[in-house]
Structure formats: C-alpha cells, structure tokens
C-alpha atoms as a PDB file:
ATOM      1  CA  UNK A   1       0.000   0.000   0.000  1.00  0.00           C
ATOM      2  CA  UNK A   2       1.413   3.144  -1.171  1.00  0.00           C
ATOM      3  CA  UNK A   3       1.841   5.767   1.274  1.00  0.00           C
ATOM      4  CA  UNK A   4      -0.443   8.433  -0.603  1.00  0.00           C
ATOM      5  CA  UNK A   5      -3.456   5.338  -0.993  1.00  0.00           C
ATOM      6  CA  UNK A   6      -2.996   5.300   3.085  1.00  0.00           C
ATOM      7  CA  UNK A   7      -3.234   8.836   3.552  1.00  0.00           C
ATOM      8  CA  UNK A   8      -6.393   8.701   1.536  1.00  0.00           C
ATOM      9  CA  UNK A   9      -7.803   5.825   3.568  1.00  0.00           C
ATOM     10  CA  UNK A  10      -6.917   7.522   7.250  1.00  0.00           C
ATOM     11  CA  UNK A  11      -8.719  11.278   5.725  1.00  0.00           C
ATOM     12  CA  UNK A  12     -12.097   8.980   4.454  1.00  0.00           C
ATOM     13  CA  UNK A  13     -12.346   7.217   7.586  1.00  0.00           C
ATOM     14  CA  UNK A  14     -11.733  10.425   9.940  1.00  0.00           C
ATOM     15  CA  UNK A  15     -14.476  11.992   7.434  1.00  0.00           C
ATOM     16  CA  UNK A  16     -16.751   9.535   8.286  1.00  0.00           C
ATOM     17  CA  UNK A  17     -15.915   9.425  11.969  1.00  0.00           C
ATOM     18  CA  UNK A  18     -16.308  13.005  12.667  1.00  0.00           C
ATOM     19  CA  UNK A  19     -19.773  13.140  10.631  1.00  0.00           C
ATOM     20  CA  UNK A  20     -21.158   9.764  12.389  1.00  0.00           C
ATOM     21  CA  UNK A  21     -19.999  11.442  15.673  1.00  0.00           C
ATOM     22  CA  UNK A  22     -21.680  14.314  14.368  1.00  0.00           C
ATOM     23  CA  UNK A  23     -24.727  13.032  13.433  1.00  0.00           C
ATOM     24  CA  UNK A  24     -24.636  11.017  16.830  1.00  0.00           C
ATOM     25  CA  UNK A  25     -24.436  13.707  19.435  1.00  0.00           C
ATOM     26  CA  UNK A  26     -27.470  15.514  17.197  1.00  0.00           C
ATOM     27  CA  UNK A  27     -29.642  12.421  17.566  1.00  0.00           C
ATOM     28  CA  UNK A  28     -28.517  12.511  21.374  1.00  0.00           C
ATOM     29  CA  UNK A  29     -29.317  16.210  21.744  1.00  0.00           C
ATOM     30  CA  UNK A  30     -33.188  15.764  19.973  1.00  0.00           C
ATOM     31  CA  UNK A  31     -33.520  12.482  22.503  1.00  0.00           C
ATOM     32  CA  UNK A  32     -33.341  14.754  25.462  1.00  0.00           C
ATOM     33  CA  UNK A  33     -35.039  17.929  23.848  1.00  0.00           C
ATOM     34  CA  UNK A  34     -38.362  15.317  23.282  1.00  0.00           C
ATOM     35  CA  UNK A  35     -37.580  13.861  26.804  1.00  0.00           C
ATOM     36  CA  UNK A  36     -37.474  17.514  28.405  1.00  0.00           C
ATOM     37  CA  UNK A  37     -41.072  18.911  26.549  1.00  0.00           C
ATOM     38  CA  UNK A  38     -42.389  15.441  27.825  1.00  0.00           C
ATOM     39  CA  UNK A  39     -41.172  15.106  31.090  1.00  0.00           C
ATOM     40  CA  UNK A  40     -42.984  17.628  34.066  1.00  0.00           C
ATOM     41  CA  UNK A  41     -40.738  18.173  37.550  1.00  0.00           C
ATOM     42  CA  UNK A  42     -42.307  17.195  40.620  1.00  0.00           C
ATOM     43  CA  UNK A  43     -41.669  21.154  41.774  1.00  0.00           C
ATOM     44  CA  UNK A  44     -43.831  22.540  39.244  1.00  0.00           C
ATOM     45  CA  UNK A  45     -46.880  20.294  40.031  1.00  0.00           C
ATOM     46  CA  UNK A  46     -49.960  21.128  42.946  1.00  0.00           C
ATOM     47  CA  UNK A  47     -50.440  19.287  45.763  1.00  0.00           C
ATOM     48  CA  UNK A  48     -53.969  17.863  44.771  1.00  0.00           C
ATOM     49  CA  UNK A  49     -52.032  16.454  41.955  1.00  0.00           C
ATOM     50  CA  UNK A  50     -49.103  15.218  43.849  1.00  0.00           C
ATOM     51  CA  UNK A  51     -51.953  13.501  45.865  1.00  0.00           C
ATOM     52  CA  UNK A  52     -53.189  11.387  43.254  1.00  0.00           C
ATOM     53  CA  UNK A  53     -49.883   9.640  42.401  1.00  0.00           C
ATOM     54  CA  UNK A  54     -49.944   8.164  45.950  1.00  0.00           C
ATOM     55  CA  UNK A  55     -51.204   4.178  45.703  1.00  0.00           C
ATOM     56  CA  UNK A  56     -54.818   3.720  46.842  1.00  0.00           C
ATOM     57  CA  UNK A  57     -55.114   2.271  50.338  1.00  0.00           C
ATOM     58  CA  UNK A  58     -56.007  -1.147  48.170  1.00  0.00           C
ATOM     59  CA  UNK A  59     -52.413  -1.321  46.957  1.00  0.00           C
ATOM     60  CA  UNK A  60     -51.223  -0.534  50.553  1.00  0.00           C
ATOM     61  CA  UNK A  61     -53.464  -3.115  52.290  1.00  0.00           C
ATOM     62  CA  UNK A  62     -52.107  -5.495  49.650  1.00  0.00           C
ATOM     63  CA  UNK A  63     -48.519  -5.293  50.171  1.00  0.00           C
ATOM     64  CA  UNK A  64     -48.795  -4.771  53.820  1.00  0.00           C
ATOM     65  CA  UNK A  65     -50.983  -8.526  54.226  1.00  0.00           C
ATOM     66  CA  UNK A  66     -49.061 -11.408  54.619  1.00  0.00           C
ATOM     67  CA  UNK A  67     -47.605 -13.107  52.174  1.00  0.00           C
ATOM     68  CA  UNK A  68     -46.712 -16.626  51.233  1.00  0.00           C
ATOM     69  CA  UNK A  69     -43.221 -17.567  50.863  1.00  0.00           C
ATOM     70  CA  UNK A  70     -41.801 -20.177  48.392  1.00  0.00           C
ATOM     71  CA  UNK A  71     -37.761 -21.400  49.118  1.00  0.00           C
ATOM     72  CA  UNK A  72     -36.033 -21.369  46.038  1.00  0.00           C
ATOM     73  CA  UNK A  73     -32.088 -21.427  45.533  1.00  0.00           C
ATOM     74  CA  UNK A  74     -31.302 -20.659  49.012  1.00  0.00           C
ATOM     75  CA  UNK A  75     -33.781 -17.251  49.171  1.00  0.00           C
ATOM     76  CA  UNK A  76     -37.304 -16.631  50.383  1.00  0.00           C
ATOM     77  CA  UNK A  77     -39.743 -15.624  47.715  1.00  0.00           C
ATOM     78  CA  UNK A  78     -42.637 -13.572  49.323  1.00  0.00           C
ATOM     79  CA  UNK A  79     -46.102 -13.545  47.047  1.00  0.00           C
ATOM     80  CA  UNK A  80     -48.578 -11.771  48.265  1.00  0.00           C
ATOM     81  CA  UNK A  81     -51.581 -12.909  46.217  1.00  0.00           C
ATOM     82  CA  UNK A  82     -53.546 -15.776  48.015  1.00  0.00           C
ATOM     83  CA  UNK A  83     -54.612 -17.066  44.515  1.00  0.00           C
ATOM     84  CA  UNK A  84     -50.989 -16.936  42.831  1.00  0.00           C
ATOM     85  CA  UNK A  85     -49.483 -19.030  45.915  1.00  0.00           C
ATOM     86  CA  UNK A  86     -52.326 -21.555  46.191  1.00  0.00           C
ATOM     87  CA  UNK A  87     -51.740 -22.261  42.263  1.00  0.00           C
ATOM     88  CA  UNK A  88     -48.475 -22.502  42.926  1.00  0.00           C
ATOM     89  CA  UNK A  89     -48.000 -24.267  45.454  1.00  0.00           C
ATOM     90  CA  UNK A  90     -50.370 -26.849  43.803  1.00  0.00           C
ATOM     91  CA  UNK A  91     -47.360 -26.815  41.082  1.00  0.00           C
ATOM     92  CA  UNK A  92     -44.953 -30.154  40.976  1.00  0.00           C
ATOM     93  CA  UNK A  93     -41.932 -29.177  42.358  1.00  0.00           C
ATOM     94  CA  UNK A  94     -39.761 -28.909  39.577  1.00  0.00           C
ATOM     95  CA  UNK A  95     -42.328 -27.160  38.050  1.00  0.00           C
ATOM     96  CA  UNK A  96     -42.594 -24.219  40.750  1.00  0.00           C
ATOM     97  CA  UNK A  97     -38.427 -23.936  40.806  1.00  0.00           C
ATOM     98  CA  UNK A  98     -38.517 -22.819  36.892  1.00  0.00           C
ATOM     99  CA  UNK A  99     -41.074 -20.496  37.415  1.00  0.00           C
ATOM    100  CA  UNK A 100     -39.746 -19.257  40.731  1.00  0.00           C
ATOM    101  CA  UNK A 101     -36.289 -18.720  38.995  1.00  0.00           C
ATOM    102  CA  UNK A 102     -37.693 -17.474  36.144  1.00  0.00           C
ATOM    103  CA  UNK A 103     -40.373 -14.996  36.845  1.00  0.00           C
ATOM    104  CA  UNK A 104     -39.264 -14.154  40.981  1.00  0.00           C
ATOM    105  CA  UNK A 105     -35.606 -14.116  40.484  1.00  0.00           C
ATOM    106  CA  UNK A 106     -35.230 -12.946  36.595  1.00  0.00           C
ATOM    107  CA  UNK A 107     -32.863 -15.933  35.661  1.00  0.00           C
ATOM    108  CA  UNK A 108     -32.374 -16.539  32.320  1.00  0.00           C
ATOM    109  CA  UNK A 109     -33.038 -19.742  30.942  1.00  0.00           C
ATOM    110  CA  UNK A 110     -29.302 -21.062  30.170  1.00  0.00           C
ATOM    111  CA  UNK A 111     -29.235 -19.940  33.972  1.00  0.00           C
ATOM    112  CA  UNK A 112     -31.833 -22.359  35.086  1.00  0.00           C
ATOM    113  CA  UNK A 113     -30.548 -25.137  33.032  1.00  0.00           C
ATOM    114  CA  UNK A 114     -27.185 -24.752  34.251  1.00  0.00           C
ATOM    115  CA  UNK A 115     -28.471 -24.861  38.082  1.00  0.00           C
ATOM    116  CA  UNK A 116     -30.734 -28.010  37.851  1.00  0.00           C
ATOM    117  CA  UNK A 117     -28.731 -29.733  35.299  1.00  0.00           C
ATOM    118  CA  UNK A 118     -31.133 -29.712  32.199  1.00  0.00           C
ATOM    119  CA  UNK A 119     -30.899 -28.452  28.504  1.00  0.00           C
ATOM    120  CA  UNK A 120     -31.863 -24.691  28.064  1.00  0.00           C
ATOM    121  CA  UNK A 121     -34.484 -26.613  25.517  1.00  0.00           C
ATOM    122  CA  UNK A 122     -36.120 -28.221  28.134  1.00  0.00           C
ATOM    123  CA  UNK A 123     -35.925 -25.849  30.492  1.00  0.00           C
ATOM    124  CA  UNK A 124     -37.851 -23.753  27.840  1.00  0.00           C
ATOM    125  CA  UNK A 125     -40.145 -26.351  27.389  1.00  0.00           C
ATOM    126  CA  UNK A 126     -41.188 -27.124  31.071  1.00  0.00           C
ATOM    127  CA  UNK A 127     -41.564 -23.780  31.720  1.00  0.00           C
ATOM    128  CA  UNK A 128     -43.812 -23.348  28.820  1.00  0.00           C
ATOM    129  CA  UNK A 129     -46.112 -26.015  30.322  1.00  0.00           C
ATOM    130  CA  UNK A 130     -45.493 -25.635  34.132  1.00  0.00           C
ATOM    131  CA  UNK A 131     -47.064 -21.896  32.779  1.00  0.00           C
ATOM    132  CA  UNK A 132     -49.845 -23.385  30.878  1.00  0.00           C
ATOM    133  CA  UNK A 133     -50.859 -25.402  34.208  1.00  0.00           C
ATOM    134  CA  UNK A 134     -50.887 -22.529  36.323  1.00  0.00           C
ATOM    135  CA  UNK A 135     -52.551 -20.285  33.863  1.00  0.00           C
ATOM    136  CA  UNK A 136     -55.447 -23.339  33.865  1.00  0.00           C
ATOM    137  CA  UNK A 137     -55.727 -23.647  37.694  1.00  0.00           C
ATOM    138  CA  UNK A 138     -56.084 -19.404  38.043  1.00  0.00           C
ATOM    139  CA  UNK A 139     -58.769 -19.321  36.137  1.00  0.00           C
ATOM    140  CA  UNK A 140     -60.528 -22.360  37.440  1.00  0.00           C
ATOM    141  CA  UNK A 141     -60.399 -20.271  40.675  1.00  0.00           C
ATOM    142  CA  UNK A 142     -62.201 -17.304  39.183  1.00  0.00           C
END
C-alpha cells in the first residue's frame, strides 16, 4: 500500500468518523429535547395532583398482608396474592423452581438449566407447560 493510498484511507475514515460522531451527538441532543417537553418536575406540580400519584389504600393493604413464601435457591420468595401461591404451590416441584427462577428471580433460561442440570431446551419447554398449568388452575379459581 502506497503511502499516498494510506493517507487517503486515514482522511475517508476520519471523514466519516467526525460526521457519524456528528450526526450522533445531534440524535442525542433531539432524545433529550423530546424527553425535556415530555417530562414535568415534581416542583412545578400542585399538591392535589401530587396527591393522586400516591397508591390507593387497596395497593397498601395489599402489600402490607401477609404473604406466602416459596424457598427457592437458598432465598425466600414472598407472594402476596392468596390465589398466585395456592396455584403454585399446587405446582410439581420442579415445576414451581422454573417459574420461581424465572419470573421471581429474573434468571435466564441457560441460567436455570445450568443450576438443575437440564438443557436450556427443556428448560424452555417445562416452563412453557409448568405456565400453561398454572394459567389453567387461576382461572378455574375465578
């Protein structure tokens, strides 16, 4: 490569650096400009309206019942909804790990496979029907 062919390369690629940064930091700079006319601080708003965003005394009484708690992986999963724990603790007990570790703890699952010694397939599979079974026995409970 001649030395004038390499000079041409390194000027067309900082050309096209500099306008992708460019172009970039624009992009960037709209983002926040829709994100600011959208977005209303918390000092500019009444107090009636403040008000409103607080959770209904539902929602409180809700999180503040017991709960039931499931052991899965060494930690305590609390669920609050009679229903939810009653269908699943009427789940086999492979069947309420995956979904415990999948929906409660946010494991992935190669994760899941990996800790019970199964194929991420399978795991995908079982979870698929443990789901199905536990979709069928809430609404039998309707």
């Amino acid at each position: 490569m001649t030395d004038r062919y390499r000079v041409f390369n390194e000027i067309t690629f900082q050309a096209y650096a500099i306008t992708a940064i460019k172009r970039d930091i624009e992009k960037h700079r709209r983002r926040l400009a829709r994100r600011r006319d959208m977005e209303i601080p918390f000092a500019v708003l009444e107090d009636n309206t403040l008000y409103s965003l607080v959770p209904e005394d539902e929602i409180l009484e809700a999180i503040n019942k017991p709960a039931s708690y499931f052991s899965v992986a060494n930690k305590l999963i609390p669920i609050h909804s009679a229903r939810l724990a009653q269908a699943i603790s009427a789940l086999l007990p492979w069947e309420r790990d995956i979904i415990l570790r999948y929906y409660f703890m946010r494991y992935r699952d190669e994760e899941i496979a990996r800790a019970i010694n199964r194929s991420r397939a399978s795991i995908q599979r079982l979870r698929t029907q443990a789901l199905k079974k536990l979709k069928d026995m809430l609404e039998a409970t309707k």
